[in-house]
N, C-alpha and C. Protein backbone atom coordinates (compact mmCIF):
# COMPACT_ATOMS: atom_id res chain seq x y z
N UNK A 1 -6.81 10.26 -11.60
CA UNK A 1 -6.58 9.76 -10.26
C UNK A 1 -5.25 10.29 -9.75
N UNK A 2 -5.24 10.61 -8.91
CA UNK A 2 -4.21 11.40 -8.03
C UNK A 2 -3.37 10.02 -6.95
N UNK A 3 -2.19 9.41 -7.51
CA UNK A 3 -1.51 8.31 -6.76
C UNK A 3 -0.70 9.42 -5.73
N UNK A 4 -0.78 9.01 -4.46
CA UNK A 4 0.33 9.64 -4.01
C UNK A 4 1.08 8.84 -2.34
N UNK A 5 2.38 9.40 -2.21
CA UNK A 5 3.00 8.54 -1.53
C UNK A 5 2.51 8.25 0.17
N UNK A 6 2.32 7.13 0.56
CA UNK A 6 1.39 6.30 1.49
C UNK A 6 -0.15 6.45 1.82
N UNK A 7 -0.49 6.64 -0.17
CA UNK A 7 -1.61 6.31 -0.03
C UNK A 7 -1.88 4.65 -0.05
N UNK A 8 -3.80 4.13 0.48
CA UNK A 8 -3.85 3.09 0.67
C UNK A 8 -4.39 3.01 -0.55
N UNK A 9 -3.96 1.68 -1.05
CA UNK A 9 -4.91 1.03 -2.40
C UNK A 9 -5.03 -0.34 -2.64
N UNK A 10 -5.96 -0.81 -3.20
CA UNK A 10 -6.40 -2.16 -3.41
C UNK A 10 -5.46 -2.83 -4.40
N UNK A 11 -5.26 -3.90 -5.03
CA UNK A 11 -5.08 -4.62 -6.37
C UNK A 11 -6.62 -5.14 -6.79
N UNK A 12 -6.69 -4.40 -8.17
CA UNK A 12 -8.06 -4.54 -8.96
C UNK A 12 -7.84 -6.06 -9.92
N UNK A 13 -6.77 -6.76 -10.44
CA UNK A 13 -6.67 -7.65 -10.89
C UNK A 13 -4.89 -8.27 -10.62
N UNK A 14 -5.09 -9.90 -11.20
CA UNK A 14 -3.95 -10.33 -10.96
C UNK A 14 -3.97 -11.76 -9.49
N UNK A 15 -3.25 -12.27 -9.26
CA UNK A 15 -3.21 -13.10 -8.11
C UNK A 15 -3.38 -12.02 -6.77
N UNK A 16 -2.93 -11.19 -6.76
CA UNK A 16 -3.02 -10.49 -5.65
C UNK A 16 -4.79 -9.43 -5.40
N UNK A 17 -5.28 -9.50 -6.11
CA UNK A 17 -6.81 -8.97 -6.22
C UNK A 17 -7.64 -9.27 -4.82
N UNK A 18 -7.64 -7.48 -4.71
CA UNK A 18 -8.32 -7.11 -3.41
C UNK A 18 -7.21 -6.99 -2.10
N UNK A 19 -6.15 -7.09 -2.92
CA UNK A 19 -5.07 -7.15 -1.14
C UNK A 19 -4.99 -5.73 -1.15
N UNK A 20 -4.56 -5.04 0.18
CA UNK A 20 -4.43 -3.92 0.33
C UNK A 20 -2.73 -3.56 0.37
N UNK A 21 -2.16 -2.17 -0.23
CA UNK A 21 -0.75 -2.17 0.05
C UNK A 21 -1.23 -0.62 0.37
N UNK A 22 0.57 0.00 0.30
CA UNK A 22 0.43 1.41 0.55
C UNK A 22 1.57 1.93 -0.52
N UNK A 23 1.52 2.58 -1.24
CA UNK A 23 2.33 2.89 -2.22
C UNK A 23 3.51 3.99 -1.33
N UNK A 24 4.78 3.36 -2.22
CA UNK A 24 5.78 3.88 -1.74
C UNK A 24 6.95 4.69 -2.57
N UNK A 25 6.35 4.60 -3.26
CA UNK A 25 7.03 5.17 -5.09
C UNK A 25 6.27 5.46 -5.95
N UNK A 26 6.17 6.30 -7.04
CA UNK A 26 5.46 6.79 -8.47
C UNK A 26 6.43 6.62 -9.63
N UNK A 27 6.09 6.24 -10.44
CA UNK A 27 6.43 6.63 -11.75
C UNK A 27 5.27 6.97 -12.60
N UNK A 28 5.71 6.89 -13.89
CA UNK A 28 5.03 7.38 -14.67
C UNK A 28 3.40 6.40 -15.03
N UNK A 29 3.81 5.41 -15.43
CA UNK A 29 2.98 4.23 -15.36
C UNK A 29 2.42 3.45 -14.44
N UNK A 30 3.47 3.53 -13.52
CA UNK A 30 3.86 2.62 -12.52
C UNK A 30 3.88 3.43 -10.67
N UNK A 31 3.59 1.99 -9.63
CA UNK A 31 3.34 2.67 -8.44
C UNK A 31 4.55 1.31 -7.98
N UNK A 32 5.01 1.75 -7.02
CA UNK A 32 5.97 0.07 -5.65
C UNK A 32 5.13 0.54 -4.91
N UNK A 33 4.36 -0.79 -4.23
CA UNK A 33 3.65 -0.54 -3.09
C UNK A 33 4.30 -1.59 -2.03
N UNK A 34 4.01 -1.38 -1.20
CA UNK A 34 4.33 -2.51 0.00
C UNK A 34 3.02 -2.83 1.03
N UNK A 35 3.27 -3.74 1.74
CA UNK A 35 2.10 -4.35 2.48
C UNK A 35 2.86 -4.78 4.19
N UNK A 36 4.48 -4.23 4.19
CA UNK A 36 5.40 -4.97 5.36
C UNK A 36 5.32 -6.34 5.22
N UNK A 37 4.72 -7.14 4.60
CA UNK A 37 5.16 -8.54 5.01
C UNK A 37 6.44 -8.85 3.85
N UNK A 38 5.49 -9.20 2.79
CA UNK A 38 6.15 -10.48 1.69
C UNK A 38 6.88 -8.91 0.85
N UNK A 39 6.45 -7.66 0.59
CA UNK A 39 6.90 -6.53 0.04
C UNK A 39 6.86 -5.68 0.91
N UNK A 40 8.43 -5.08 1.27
CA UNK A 40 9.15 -4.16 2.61
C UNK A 40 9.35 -2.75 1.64
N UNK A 41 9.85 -2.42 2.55
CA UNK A 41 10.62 -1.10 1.68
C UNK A 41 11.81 -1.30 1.16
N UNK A 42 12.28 -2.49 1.29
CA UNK A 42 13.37 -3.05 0.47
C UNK A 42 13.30 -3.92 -0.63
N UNK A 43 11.98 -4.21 -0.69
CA UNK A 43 11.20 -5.03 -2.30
C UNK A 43 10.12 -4.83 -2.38
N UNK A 44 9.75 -3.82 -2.51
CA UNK A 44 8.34 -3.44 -2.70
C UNK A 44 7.94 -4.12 -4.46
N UNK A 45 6.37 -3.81 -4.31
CA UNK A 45 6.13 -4.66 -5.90
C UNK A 45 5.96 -3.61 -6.70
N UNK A 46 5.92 -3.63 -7.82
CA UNK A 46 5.77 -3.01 -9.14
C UNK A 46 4.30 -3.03 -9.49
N UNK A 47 3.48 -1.79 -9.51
CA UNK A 47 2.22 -2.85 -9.66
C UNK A 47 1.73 -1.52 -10.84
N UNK A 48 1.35 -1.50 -12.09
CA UNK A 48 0.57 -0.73 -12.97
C UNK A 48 -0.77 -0.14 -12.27
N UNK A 49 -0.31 1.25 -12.95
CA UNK A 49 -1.77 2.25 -12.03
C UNK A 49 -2.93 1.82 -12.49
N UNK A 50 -3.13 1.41 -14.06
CA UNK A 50 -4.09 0.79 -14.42
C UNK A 50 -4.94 -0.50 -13.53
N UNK A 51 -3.94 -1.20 -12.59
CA UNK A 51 -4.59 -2.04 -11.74
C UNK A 51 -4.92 -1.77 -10.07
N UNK A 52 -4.71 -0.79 -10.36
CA UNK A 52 -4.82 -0.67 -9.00
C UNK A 52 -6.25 0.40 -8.48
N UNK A 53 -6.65 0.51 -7.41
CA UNK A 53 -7.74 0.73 -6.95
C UNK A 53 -7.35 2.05 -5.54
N UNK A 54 -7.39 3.38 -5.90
CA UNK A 54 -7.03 4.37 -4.89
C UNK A 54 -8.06 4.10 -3.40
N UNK A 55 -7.85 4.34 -1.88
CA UNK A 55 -8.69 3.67 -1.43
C UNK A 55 -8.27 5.46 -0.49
N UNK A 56 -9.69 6.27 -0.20
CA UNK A 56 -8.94 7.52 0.64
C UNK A 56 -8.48 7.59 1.84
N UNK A 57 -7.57 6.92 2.11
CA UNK A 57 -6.85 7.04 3.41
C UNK A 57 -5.08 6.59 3.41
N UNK A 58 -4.68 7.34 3.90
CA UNK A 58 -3.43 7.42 3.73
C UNK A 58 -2.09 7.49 5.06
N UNK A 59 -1.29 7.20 5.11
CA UNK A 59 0.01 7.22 6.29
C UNK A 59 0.85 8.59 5.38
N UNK A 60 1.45 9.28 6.73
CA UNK A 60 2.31 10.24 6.30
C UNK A 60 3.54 9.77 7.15
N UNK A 61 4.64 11.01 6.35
CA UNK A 61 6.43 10.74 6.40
C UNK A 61 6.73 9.10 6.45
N UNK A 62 6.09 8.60 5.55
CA UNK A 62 6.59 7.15 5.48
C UNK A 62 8.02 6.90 4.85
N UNK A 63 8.41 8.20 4.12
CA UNK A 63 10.17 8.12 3.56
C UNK A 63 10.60 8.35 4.53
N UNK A 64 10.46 8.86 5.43
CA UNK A 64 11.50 9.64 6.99
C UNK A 64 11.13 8.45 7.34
N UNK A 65 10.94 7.10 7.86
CA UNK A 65 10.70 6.10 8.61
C UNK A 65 11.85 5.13 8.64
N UNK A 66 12.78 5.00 9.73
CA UNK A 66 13.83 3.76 9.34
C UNK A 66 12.94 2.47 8.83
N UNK A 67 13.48 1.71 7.65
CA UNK A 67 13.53 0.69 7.38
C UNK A 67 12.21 -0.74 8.33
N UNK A 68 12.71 -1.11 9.15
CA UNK A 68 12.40 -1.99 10.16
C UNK A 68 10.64 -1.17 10.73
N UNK A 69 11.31 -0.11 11.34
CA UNK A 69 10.08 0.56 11.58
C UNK A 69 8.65 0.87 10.48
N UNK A 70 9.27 1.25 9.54
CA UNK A 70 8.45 1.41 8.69
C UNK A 70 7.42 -0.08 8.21
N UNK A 71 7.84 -0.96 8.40
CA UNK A 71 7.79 -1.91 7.56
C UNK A 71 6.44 -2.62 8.73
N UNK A 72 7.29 -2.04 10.33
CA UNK A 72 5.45 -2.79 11.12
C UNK A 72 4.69 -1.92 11.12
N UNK A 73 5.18 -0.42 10.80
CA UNK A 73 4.17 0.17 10.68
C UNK A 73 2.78 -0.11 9.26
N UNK A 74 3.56 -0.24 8.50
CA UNK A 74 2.60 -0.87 6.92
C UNK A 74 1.63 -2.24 7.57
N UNK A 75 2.01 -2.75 8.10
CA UNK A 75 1.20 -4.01 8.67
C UNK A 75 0.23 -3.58 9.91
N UNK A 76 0.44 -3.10 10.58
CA UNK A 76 -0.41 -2.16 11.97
C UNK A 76 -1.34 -1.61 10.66
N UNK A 77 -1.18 -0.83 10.36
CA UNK A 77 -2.29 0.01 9.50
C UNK A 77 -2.89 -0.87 8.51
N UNK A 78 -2.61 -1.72 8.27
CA UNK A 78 -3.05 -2.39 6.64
C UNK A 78 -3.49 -3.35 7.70
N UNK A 79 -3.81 -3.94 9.19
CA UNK A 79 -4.15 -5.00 9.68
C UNK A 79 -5.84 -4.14 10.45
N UNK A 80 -5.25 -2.97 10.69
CA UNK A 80 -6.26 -1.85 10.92
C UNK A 80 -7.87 -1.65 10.01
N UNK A 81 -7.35 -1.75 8.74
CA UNK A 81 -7.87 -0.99 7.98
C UNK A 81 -8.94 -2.14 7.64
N UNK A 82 -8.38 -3.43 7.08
CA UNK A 82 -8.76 -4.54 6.75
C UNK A 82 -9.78 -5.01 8.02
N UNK A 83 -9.80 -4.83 9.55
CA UNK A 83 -10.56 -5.01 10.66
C UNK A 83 -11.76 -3.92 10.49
N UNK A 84 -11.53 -2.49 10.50
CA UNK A 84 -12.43 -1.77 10.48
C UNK A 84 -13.21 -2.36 8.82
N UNK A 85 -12.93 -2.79 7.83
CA UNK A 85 -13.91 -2.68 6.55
C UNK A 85 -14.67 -4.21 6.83
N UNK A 86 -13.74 -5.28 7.57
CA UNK A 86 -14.64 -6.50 7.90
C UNK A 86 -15.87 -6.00 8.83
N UNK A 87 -15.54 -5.04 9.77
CA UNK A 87 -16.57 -4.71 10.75
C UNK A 87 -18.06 -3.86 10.04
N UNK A 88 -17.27 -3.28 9.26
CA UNK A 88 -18.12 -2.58 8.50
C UNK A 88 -19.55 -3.09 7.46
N UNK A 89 -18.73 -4.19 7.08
CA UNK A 89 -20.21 -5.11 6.07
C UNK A 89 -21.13 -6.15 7.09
């Protein structure tokens, strides 16, 4: 699986299962994703690639984004995305 930065992805297990974020970091094991609300680009979560769920659609220059901006932008799109897949079933 190919993680890469502001792609969209699910949580596959855990309290958070089925929320959508957008990853904002890689490591080796490991992805920080954010969602703009409760996790910004200033606390994004820690979440293992093993749990997580790649979803193909993605935001670009989300590192070039001030702070503030960035953060309604993650919510506009993740409020987007979540409307179009309710419409969808």
């Amino acid at each position: 699986m190919q993680f890469k930065i502001g792609g969209f992805v699910t949580s596959k297990q855990g309290r958070d299962k089925d929320k959508v974020y957008i990853i904002l970091q890689e490591e080796k094991e490991y992805v920080y994703v954010i969602d703009g609300k409760t996790y910004t680009k200033d606390n994004p979560k820690k979440k293992n690639k093993k749990h997580i769920q790649i979803i193909h659609k993605s935001l670009t220059n989300i590192e070039e984004m001030p702070t503030q901006e960035l953060n309604q932008n993650i919510q506009d799109a993740i409020n987007q995305y979540e409307q179009r897949s309710k419409n969808e079933k």
